[in-house]
PDB file of N, CA and C in Angstrom:
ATOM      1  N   UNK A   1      -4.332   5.224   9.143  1.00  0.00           N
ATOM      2  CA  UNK A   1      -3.747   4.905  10.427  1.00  0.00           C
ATOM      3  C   UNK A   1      -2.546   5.808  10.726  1.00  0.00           C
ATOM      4  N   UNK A   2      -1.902   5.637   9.495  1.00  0.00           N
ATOM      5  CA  UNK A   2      -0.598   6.796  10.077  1.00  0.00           C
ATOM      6  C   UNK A   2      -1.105   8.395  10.070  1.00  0.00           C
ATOM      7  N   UNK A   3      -1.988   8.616   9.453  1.00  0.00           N
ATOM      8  CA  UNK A   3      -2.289   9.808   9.449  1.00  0.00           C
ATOM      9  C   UNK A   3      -2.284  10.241  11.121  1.00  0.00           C
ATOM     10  N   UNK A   4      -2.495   9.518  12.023  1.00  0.00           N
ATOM     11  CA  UNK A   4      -2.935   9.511  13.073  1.00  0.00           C
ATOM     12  C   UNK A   4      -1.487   9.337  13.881  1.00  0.00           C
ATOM     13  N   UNK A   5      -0.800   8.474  13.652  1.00  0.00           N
ATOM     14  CA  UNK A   5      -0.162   7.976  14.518  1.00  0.00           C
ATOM     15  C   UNK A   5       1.623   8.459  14.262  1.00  0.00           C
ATOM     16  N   UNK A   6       1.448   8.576  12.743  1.00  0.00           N
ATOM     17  CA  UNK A   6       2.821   9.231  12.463  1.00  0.00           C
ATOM     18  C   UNK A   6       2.603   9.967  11.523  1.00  0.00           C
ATOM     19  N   UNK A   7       2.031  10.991  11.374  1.00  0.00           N
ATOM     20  CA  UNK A   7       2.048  11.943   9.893  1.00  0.00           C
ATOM     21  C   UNK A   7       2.611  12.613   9.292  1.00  0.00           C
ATOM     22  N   UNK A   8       4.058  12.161  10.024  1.00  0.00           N
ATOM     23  CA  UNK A   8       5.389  12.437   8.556  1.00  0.00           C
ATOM     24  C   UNK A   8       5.624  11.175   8.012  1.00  0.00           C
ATOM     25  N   UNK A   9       5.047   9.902   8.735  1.00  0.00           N
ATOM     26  CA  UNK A   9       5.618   8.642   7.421  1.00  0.00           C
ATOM     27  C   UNK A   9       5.967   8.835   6.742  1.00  0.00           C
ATOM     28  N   UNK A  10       4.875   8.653   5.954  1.00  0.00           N
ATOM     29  CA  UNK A  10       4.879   9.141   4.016  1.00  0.00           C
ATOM     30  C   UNK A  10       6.001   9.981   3.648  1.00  0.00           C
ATOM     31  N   UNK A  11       5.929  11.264   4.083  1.00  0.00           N
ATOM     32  CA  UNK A  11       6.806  12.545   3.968  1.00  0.00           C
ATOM     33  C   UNK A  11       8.368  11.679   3.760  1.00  0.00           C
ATOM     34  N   UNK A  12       8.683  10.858   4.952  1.00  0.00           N
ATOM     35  CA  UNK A  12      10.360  10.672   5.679  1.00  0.00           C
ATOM     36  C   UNK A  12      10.025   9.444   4.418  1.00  0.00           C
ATOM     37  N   UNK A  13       8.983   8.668   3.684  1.00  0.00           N
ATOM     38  CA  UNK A  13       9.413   7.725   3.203  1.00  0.00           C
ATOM     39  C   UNK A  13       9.947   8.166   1.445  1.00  0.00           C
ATOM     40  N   UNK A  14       9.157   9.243   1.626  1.00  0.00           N
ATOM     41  CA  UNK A  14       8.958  10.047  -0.242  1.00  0.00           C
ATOM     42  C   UNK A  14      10.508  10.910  -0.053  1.00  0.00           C
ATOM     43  N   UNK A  15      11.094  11.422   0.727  1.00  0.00           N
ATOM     44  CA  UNK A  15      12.162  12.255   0.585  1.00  0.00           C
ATOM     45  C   UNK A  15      13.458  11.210   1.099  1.00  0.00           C
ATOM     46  N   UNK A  16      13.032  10.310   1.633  1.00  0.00           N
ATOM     47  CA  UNK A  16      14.056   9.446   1.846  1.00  0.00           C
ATOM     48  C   UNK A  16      14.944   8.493   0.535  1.00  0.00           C
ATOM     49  N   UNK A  17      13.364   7.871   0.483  1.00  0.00           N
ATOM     50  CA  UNK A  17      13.536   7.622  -1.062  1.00  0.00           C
ATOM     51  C   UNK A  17      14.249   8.449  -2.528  1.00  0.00           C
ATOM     52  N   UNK A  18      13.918   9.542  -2.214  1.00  0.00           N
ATOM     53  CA  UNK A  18      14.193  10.171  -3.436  1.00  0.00           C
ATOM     54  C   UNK A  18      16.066  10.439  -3.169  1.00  0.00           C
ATOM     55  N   UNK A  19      16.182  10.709  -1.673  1.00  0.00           N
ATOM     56  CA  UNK A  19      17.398  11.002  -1.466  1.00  0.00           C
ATOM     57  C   UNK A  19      18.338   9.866  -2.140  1.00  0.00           C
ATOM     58  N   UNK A  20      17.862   7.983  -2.101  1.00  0.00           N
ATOM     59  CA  UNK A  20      18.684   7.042  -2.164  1.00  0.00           C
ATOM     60  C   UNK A  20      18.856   7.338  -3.459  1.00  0.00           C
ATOM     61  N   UNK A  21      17.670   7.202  -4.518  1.00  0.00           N
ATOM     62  CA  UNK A  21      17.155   7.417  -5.840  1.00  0.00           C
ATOM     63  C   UNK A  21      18.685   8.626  -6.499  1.00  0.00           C
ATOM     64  N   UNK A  22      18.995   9.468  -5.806  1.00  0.00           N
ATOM     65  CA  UNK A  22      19.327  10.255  -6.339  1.00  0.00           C
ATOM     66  C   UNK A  22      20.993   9.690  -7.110  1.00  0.00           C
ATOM     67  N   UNK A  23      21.196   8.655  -5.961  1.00  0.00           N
ATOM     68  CA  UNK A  23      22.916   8.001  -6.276  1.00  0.00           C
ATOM     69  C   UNK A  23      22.765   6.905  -6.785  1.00  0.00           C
ATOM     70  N   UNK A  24      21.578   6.106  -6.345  1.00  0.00           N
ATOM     71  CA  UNK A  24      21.251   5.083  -7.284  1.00  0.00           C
ATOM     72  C   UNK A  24      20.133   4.706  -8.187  1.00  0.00           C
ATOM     73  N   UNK A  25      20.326   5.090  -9.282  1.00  0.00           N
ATOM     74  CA  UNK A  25      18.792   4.967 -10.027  1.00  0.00           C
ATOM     75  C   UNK A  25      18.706   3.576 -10.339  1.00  0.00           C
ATOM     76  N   UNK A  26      18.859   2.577  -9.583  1.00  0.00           N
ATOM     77  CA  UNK A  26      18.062   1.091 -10.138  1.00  0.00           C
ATOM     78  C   UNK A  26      17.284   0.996  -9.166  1.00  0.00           C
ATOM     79  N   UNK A  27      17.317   1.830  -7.592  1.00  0.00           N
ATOM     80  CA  UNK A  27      16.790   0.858  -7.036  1.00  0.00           C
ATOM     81  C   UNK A  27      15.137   0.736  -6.850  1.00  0.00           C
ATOM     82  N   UNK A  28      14.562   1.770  -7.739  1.00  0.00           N
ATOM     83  CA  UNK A  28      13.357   1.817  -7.745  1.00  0.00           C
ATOM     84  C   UNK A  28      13.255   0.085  -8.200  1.00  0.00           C
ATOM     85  N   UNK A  29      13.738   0.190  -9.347  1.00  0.00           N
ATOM     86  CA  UNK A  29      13.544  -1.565  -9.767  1.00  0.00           C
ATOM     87  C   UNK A  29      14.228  -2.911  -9.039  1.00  0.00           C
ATOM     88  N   UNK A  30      15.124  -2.403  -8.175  1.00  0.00           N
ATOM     89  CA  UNK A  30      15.104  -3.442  -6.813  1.00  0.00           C
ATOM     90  C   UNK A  30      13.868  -3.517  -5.753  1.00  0.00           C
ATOM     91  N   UNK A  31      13.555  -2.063  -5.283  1.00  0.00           N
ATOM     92  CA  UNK A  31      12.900  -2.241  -4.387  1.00  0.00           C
ATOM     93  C   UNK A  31      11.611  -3.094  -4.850  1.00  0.00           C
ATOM     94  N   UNK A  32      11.013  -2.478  -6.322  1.00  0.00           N
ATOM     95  CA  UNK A  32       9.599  -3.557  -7.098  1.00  0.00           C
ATOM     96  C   UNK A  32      10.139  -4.681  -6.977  1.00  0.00           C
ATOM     97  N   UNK A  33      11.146  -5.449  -7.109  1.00  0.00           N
ATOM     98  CA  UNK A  33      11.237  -6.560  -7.558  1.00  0.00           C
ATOM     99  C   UNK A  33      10.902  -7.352  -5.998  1.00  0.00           C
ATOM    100  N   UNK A  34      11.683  -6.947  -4.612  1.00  0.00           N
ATOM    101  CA  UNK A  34      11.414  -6.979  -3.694  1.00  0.00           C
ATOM    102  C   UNK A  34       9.804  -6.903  -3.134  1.00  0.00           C
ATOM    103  N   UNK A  35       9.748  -6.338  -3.658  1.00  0.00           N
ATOM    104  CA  UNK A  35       7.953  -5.999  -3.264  1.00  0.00           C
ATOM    105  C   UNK A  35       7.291  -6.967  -3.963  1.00  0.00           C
ATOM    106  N   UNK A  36       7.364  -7.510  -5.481  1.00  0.00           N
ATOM    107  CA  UNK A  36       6.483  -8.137  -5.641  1.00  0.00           C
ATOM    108  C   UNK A  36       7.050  -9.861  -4.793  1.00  0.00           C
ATOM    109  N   UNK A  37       8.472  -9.964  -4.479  1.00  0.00           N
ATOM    110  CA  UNK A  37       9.041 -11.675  -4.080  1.00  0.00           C
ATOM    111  C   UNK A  37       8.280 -11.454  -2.503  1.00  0.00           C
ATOM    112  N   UNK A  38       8.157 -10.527  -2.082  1.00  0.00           N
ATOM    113  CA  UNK A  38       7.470 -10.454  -0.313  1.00  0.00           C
ATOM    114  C   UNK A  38       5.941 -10.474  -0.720  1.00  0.00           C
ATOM    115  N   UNK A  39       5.433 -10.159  -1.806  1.00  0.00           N
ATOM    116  CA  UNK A  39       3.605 -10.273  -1.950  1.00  0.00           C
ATOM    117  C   UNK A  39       3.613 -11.694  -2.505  1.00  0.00           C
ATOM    118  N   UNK A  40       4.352 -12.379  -3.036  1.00  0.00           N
ATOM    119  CA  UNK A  40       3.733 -13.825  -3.832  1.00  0.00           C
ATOM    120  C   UNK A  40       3.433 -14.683  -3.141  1.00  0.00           C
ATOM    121  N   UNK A  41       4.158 -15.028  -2.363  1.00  0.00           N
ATOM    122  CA  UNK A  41       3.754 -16.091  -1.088  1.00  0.00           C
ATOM    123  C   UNK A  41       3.305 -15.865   0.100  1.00  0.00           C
ATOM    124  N   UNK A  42       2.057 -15.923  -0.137  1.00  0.00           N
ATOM    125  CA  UNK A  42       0.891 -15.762   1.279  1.00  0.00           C
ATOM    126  C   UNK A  42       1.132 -13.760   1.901  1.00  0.00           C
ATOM    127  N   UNK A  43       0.746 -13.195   0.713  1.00  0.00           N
ATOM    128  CA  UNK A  43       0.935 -11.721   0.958  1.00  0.00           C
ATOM    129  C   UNK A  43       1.847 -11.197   1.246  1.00  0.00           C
ATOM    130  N   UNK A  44       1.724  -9.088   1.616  1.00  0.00           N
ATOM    131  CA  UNK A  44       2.419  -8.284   1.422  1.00  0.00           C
ATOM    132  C   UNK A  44       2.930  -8.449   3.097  1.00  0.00           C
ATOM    133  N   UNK A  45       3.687  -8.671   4.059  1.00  0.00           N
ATOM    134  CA  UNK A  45       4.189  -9.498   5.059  1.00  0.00           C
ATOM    135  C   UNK A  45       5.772  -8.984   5.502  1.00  0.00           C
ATOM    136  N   UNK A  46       6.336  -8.478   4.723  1.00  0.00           N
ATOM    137  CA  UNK A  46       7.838  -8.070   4.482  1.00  0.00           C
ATOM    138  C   UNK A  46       8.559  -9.564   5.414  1.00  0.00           C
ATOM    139  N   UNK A  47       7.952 -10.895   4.992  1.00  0.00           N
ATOM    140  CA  UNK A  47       8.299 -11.840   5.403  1.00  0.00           C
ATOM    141  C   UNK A  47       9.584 -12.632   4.907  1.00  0.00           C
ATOM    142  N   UNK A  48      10.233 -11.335   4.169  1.00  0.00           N
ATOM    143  CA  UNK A  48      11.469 -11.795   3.108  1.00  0.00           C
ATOM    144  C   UNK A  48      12.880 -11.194   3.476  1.00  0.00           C
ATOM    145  N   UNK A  49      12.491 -10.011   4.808  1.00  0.00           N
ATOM    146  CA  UNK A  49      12.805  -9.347   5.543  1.00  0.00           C
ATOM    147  C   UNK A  49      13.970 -10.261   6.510  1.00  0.00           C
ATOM    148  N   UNK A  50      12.740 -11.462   7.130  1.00  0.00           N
ATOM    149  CA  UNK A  50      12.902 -11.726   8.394  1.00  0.00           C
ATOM    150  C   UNK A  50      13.832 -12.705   7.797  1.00  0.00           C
ATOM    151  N   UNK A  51      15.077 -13.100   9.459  1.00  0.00           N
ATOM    152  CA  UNK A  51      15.951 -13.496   9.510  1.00  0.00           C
ATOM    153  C   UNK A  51      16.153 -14.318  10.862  1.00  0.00           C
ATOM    154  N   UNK A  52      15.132 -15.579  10.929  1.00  0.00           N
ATOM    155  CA  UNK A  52      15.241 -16.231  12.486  1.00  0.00           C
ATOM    156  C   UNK A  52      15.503 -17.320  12.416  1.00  0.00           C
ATOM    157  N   UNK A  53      17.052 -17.419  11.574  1.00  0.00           N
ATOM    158  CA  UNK A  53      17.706 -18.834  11.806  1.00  0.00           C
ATOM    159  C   UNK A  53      18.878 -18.705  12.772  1.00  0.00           C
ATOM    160  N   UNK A  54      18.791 -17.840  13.027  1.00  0.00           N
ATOM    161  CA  UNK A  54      20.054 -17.441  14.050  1.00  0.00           C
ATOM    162  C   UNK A  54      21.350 -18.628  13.868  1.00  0.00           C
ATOM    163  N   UNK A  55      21.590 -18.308  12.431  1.00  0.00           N
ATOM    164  CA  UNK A  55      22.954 -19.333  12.026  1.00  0.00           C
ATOM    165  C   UNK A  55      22.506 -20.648  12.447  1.00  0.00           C
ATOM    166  N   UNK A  56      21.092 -21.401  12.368  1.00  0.00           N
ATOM    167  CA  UNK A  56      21.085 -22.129  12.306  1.00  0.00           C
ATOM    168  C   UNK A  56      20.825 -22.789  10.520  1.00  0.00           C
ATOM    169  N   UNK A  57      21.775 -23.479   9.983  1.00  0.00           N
ATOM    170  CA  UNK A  57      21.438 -24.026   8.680  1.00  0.00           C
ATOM    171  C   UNK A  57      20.197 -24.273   8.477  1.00  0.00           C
ATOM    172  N   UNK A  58      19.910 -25.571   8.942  1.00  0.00           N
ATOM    173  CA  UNK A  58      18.931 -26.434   8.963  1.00  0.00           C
ATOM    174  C   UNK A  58      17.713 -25.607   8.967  1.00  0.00           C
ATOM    175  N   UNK A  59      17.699 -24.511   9.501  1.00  0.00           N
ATOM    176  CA  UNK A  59      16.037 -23.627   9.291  1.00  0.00           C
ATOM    177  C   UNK A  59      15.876 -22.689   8.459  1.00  0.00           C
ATOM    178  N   UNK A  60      15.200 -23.150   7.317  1.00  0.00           N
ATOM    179  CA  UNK A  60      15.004 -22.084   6.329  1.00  0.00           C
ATOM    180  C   UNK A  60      14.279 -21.075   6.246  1.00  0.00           C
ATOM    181  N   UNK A  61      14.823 -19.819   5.815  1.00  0.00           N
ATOM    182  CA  UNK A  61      14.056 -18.632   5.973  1.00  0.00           C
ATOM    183  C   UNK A  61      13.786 -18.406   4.429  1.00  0.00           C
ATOM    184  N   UNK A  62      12.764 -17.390   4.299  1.00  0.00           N
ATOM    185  CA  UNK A  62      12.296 -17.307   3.090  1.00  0.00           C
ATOM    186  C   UNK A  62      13.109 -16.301   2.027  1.00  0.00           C
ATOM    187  N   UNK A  63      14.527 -15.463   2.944  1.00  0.00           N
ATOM    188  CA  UNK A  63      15.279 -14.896   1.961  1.00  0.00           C
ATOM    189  C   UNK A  63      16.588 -16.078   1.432  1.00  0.00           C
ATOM    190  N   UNK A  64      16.058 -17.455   1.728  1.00  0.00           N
ATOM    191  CA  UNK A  64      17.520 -18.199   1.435  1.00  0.00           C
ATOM    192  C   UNK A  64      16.570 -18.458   0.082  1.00  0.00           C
ATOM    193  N   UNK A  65      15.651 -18.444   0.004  1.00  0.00           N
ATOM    194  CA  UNK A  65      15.058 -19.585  -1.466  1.00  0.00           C
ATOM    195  C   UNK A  65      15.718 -18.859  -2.554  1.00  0.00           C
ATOM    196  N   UNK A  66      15.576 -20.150  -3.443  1.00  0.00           N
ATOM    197  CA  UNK A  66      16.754 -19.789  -4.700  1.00  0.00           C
ATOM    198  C   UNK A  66      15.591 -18.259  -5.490  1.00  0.00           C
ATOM    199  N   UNK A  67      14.724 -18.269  -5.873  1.00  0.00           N
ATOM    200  CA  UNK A  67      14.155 -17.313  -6.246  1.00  0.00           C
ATOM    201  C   UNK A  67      14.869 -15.742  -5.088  1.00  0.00           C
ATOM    202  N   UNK A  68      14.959 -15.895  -4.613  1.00  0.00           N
ATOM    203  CA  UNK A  68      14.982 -14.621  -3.153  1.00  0.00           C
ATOM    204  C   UNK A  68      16.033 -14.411  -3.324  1.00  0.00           C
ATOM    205  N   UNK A  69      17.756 -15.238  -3.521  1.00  0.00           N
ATOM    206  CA  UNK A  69      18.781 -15.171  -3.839  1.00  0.00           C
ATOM    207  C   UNK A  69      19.813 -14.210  -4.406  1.00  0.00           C
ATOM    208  N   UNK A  70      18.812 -13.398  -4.990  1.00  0.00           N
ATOM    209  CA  UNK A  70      19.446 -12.418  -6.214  1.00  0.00           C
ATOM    210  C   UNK A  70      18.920 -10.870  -5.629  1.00  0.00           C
ATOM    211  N   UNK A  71      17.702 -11.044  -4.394  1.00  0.00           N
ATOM    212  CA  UNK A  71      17.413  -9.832  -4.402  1.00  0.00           C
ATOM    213  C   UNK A  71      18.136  -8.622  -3.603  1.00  0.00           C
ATOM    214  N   UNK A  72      17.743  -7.147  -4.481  1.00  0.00           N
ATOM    215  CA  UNK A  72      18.615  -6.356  -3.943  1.00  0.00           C
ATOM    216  C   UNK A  72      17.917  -4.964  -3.165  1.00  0.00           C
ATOM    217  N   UNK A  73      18.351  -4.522  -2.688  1.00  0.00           N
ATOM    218  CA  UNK A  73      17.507  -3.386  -1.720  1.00  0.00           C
ATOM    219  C   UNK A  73      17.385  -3.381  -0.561  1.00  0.00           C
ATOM    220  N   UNK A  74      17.955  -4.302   0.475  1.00  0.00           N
ATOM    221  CA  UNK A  74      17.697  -4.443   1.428  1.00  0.00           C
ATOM    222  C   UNK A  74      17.651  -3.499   2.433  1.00  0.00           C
ATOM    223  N   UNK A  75      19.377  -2.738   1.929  1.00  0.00           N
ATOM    224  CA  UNK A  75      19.852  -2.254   2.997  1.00  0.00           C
ATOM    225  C   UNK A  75      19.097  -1.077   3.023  1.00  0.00           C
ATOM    226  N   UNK A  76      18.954  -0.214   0.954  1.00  0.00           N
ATOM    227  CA  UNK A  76      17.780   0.598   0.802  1.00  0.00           C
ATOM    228  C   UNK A  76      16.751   0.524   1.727  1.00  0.00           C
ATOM    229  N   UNK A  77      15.859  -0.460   2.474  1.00  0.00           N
ATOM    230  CA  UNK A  77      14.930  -0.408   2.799  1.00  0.00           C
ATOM    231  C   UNK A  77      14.855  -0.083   4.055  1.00  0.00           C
ATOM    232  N   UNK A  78      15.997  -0.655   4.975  1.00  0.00           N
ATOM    233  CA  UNK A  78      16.787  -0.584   6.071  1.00  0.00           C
ATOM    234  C   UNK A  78      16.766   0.838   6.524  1.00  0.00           C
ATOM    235  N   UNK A  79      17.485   1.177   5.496  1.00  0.00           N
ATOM    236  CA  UNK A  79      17.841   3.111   5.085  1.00  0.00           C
ATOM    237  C   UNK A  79      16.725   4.140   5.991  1.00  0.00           C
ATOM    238  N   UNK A  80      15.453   3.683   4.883  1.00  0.00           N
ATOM    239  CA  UNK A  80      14.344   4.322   5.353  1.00  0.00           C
ATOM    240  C   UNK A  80      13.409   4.308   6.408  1.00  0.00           C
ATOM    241  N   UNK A  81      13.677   2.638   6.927  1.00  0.00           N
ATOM    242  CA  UNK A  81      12.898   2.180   8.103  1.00  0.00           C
ATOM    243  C   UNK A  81      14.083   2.916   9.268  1.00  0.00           C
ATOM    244  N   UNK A  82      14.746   3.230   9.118  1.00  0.00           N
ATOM    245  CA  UNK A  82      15.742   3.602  10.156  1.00  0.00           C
ATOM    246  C   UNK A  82      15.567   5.378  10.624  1.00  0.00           C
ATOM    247  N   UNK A  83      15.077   5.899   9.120  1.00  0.00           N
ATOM    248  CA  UNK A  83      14.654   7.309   9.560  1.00  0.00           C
ATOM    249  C   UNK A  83      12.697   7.584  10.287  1.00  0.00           C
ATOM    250  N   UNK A  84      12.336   6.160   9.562  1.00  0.00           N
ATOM    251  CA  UNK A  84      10.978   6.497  10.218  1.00  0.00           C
ATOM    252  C   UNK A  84      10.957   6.655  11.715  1.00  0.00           C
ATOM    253  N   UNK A  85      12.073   5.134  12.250  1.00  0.00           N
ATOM    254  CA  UNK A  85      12.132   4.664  13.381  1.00  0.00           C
ATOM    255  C   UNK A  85      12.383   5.909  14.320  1.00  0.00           C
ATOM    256  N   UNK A  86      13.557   6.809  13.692  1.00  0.00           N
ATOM    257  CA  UNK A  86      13.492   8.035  14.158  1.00  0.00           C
ATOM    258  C   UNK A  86      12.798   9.066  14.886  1.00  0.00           C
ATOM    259  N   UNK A  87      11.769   9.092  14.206  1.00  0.00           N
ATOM    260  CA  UNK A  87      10.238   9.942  14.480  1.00  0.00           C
ATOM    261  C   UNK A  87       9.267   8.963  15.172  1.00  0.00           C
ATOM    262  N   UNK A  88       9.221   8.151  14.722  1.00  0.00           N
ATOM    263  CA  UNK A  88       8.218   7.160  15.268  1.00  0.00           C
ATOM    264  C   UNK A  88       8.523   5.996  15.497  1.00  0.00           C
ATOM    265  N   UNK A  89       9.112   5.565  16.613  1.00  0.00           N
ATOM    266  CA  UNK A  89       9.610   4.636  16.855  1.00  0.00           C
ATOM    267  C   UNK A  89       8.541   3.335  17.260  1.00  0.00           C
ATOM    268  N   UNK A  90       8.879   2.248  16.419  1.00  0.00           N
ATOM    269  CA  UNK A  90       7.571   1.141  16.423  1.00  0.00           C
ATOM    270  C   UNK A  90       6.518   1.627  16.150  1.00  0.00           C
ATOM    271  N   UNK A  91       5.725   1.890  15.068  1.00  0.00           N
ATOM    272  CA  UNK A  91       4.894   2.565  14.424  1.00  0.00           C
ATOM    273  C   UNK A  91       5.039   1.877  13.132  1.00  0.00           C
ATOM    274  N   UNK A  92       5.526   2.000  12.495  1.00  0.00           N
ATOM    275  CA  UNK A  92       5.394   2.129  10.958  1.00  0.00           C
ATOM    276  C   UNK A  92       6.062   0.365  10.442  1.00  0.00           C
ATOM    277  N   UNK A  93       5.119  -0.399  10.308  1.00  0.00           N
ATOM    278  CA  UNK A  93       5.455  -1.744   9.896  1.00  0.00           C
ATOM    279  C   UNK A  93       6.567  -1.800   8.354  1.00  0.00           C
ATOM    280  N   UNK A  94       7.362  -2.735   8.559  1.00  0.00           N
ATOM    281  CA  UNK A  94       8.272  -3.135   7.531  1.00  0.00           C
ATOM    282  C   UNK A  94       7.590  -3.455   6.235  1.00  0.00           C
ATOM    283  N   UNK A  95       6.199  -3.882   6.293  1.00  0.00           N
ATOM    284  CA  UNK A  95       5.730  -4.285   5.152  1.00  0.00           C
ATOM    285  C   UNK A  95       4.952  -2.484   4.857  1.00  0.00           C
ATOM    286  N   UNK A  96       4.723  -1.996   5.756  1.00  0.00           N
ATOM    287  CA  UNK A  96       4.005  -0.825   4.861  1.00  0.00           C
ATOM    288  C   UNK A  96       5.282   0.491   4.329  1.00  0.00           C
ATOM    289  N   UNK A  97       6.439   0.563   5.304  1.00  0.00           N
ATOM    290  CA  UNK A  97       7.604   0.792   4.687  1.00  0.00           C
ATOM    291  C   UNK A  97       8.110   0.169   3.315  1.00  0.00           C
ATOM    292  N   UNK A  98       7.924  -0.827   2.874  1.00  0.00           N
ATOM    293  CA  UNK A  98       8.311  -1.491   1.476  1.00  0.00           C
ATOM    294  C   UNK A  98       7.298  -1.210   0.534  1.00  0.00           C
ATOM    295  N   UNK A  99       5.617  -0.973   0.889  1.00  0.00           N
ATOM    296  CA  UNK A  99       4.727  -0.234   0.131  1.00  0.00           C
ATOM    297  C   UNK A  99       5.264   0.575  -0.669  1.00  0.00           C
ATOM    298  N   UNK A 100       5.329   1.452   0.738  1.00  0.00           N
ATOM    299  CA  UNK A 100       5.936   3.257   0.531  1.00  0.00           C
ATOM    300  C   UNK A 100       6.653   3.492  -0.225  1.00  0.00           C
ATOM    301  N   UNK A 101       7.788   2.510   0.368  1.00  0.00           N
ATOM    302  CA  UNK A 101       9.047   2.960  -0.709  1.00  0.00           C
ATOM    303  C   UNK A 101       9.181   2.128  -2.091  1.00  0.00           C
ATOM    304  N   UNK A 102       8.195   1.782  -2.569  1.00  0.00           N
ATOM    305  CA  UNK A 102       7.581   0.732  -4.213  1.00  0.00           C
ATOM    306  C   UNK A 102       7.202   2.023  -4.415  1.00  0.00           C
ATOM    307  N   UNK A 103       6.107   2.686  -3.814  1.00  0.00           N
ATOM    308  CA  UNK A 103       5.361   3.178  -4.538  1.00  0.00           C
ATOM    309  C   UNK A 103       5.970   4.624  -4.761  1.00  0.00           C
ATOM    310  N   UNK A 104       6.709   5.252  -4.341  1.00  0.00           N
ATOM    311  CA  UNK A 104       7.629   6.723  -4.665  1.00  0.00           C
ATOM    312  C   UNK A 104       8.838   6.003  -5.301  1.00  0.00           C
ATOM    313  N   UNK A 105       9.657   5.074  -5.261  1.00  0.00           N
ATOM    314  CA  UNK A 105      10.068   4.550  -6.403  1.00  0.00           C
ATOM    315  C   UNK A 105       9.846   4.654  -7.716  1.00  0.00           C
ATOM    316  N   UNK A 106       8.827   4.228  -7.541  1.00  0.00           N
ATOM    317  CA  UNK A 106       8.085   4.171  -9.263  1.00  0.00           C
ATOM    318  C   UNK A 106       7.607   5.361  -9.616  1.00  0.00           C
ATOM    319  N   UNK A 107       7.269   6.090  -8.797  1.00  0.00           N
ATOM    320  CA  UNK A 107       7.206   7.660  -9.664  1.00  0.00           C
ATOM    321  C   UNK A 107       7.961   8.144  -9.939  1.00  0.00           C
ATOM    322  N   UNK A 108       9.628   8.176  -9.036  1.00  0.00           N
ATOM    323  CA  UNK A 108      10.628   8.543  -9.779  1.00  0.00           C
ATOM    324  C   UNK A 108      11.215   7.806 -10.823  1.00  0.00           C
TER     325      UNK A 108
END
């Protein structure tokens, strides 16, 4: 699909990545850890992302659960969705951005 629609994705997600990688070497193992807490419950969704309590307490979102609590990478992820957005603006989903950036993670 992106081949089509944005075919520097990949590219802006592999050099983006490597750029964060370069000052912080954990976050390959934030971003996995992230990737696998957004695939366990009812799939890969970047539903760990979302944030629509609009300061309301009472409505729980799925980054308050005590498991979700600890996780780190966000802003990492932020980072990269912000340069895709760049080139391709609304194109490139949050959950296939958190793919991307798992999967050039882990090669570095």
């Amino acid at each position: 699909f992106y081949r089509d629609t944005c075919p520097d994705a990949e590219t802006i997600v592999k050099f983006t990545t490597a750029r964060i990688y370069s000052d912080h070497k954990d976050v390959p193992a934030a971003i996995l850890r992230l990737f696998f807490h957004d695939c366990f419950i009812k799939g890969c969704d970047a539903s760990v992302f979302l944030n629509d309590s609009n300061e309301n307490k009472s409505h729980r979102i799925e980054r308050d659960a005590i498991p979700n609590k600890t996780l780190k990478g966000f802003d990492k992820i932020d980072m990269i969705k912000k340069e895709l957005e760049k080139v391709c603006p609304g194109v490139v989903s949050c959950a296939d951005t958190i793919a991307l950036a798992t999967r050039d993670g882990i090669v570095l």
